[in-house]
C-alpha atoms as a PDB file:
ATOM      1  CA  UNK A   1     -40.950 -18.381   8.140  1.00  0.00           C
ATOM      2  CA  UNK A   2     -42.674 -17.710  11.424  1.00  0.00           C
ATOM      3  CA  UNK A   3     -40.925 -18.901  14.356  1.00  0.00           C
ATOM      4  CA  UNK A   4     -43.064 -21.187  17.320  1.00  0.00           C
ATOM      5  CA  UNK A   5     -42.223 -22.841  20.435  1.00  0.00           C
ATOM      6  CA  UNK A   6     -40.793 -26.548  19.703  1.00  0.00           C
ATOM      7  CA  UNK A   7     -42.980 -29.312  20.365  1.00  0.00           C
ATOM      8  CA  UNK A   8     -42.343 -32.756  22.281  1.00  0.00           C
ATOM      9  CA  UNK A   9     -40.890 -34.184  18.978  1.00  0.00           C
ATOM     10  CA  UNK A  10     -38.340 -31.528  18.356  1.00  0.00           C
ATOM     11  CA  UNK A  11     -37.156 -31.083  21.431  1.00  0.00           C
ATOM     12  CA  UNK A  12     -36.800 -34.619  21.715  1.00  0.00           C
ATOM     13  CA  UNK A  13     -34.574 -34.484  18.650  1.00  0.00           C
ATOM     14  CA  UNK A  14     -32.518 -31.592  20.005  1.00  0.00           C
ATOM     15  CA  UNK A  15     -31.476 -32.766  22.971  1.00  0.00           C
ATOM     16  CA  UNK A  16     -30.722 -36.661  22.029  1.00  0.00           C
ATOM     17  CA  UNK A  17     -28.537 -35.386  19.218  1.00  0.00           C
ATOM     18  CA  UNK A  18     -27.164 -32.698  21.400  1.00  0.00           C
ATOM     19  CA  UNK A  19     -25.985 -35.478  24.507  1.00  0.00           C
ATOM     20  CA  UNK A  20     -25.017 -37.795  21.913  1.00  0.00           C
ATOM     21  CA  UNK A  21     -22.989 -36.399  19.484  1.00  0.00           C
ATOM     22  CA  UNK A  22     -22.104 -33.056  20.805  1.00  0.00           C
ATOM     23  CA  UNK A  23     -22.511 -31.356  17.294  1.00  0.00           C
ATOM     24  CA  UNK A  24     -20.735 -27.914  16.704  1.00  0.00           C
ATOM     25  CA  UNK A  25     -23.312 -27.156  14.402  1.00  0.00           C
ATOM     26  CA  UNK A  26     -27.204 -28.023  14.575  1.00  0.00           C
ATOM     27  CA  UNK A  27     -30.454 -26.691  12.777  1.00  0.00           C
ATOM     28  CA  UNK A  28     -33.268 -28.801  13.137  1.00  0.00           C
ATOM     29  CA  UNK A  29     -35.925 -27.630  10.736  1.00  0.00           C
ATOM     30  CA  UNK A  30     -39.879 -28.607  10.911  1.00  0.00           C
ATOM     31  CA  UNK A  31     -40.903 -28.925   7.520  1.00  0.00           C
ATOM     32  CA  UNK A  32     -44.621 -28.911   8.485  1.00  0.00           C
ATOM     33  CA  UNK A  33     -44.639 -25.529   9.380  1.00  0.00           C
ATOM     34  CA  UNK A  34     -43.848 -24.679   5.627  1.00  0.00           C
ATOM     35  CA  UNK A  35     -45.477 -27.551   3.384  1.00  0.00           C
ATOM     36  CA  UNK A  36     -48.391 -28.848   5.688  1.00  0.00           C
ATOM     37  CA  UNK A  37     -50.409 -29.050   2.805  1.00  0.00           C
ATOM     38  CA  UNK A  38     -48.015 -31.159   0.741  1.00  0.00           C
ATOM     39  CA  UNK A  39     -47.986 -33.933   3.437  1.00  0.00           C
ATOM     40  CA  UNK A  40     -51.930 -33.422   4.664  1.00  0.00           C
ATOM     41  CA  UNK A  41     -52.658 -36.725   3.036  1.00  0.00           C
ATOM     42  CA  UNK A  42     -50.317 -38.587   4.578  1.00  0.00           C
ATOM     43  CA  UNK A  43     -51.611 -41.251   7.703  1.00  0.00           C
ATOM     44  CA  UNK A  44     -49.247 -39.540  10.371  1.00  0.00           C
ATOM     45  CA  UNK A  45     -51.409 -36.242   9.704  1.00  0.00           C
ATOM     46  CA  UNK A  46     -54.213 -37.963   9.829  1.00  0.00           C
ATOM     47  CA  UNK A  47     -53.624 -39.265  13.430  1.00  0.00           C
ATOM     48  CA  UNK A  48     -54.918 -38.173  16.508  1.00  0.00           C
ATOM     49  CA  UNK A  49     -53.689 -34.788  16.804  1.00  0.00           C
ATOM     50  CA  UNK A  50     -52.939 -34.688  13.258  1.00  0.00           C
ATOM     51  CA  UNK A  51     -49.009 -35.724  14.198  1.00  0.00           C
ATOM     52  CA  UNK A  52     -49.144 -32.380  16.059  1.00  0.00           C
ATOM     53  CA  UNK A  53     -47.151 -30.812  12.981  1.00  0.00           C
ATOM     54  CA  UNK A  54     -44.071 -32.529  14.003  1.00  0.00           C
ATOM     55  CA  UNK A  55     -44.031 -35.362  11.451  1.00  0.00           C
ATOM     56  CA  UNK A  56     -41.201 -34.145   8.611  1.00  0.00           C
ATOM     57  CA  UNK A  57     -37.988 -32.726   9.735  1.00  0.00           C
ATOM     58  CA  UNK A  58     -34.586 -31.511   8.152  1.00  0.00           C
ATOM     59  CA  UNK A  59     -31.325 -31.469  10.396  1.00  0.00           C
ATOM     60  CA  UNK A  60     -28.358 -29.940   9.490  1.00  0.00           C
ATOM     61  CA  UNK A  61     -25.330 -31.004  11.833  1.00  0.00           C
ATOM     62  CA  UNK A  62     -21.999 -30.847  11.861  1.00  0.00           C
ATOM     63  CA  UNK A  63     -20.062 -33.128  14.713  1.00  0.00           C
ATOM     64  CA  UNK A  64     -16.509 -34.624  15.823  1.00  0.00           C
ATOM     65  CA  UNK A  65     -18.226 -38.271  15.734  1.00  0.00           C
ATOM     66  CA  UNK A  66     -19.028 -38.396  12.082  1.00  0.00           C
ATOM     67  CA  UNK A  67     -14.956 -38.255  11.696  1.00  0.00           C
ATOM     68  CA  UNK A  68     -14.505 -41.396   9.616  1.00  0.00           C
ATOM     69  CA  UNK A  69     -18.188 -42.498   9.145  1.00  0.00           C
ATOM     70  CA  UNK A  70     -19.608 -42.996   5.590  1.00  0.00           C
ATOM     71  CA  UNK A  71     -22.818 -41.182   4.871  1.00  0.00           C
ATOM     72  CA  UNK A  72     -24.118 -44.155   5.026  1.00  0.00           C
ATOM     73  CA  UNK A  73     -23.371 -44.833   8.498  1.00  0.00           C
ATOM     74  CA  UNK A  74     -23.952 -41.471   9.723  1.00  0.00           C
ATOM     75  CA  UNK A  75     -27.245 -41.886   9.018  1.00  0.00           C
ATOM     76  CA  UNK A  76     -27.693 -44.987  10.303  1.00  0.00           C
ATOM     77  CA  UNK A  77     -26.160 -43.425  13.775  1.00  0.00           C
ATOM     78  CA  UNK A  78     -28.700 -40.043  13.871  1.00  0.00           C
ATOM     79  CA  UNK A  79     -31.492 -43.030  13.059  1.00  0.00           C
ATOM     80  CA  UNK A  80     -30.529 -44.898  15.855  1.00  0.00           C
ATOM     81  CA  UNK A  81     -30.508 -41.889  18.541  1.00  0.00           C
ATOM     82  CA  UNK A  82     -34.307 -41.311  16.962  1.00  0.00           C
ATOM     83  CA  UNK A  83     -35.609 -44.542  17.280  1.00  0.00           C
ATOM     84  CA  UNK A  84     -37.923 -43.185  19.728  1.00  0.00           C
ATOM     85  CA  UNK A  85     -39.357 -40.556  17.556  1.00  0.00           C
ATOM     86  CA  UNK A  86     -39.916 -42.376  14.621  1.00  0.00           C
ATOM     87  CA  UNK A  87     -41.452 -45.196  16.451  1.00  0.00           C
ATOM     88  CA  UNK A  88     -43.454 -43.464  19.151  1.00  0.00           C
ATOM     89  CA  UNK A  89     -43.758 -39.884  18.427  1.00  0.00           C
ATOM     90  CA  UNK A  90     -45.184 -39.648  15.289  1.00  0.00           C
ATOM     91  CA  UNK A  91     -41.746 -38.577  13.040  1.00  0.00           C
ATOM     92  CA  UNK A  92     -42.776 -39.564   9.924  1.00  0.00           C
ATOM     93  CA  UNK A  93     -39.874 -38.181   7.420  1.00  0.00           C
ATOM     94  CA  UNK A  94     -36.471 -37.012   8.489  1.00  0.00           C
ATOM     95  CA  UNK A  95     -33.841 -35.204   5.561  1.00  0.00           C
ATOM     96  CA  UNK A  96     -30.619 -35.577   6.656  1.00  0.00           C
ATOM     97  CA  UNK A  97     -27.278 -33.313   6.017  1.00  0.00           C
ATOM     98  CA  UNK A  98     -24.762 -34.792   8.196  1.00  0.00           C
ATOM     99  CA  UNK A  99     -20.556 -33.420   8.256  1.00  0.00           C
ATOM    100  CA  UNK A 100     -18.091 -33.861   9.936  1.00  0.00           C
ATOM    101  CA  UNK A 101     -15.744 -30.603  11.873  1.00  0.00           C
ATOM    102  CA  UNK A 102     -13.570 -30.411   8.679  1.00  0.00           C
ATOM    103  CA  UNK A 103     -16.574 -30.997   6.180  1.00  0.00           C
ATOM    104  CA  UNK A 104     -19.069 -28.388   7.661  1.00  0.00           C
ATOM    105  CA  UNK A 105     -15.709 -25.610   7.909  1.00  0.00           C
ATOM    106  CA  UNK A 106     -15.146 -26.224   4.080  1.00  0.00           C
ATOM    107  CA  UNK A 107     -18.785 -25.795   3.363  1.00  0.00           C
ATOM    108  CA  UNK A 108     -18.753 -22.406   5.744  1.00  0.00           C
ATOM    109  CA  UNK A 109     -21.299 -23.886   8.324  1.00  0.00           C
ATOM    110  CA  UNK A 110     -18.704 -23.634  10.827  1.00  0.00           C
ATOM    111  CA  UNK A 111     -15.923 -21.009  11.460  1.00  0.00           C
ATOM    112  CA  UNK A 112     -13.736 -22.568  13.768  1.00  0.00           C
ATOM    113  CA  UNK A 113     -13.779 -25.738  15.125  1.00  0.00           C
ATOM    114  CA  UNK A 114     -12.158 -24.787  18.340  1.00  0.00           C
ATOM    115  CA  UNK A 115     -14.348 -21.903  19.388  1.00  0.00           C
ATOM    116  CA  UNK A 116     -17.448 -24.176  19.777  1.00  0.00           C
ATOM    117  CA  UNK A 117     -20.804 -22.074  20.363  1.00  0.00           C
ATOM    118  CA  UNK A 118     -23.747 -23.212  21.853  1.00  0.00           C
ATOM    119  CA  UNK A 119     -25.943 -24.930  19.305  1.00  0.00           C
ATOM    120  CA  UNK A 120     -27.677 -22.737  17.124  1.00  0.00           C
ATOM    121  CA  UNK A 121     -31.227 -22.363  17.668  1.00  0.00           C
ATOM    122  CA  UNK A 122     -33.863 -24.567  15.645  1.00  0.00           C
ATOM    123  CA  UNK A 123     -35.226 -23.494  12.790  1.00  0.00           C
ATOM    124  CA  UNK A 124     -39.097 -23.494  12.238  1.00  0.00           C
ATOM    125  CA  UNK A 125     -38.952 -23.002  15.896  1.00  0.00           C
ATOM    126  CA  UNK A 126     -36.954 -21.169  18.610  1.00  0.00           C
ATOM    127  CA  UNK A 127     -34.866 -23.302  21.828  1.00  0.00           C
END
């Protein structure tokens, strides 16, 4: 996959679910730069600008603040910091894989939950 410069929705998306739940792990993945041609039908592409490519994401995150939460309402919380996007910005489709510290450790997407790294870089794009 080609890396490219985020767009306005993406970077949107990074940096609300950066402030506001201060994951230890995050990928954000554009899954327009890989299967445009699977969603080229759909309205959001056919909008002015053609959703600028940044209407189908995946996130990956791993955060303190899903600690208790069903998946259920983890969801419902990552929905609620994108209102924005979905509403005004053209996200159209958003996959969600959502842990919490202990969760993401099991599963290897963290090593340790005390050393916390910057967030990792975007995939489908580079921040």
């Amino acid at each position: 996959m080609s890396s490219t410069i985020p767009g306005p929705v993406q970077s949107s998306m990074h940096r609300k679910l950066s402030e506001g739940l201060n994951p230890v792990f995050l990928e954000i993945r554009n899954e327009r730069v890989d299967t445009s041609s699977k969603h080229a039908h759909h309205s959001a592409m056919r909008a002015v600008g053609g959703g600028n490519g940044e209407t189908h994401f995946s996130v990956t995150m791993a955060s303190e603040a899903f600690n208790g939460l069903t998946p259920i309402k983890r969801h419902r919380l990552v929905n609620g910091l994108l209102k924005e996007e979905f509403e005004q910005m053209g996200l159209h489709a958003l996959s969600l894989r959502l842990k919490n510290v202990e969760e993401a450790e099991r599963e290897g997407l963290v090593q340790d939950k005390s050393a916390r790294a910057d967030v990792p870089s975007c995939k489908g794009s580079v921040i």
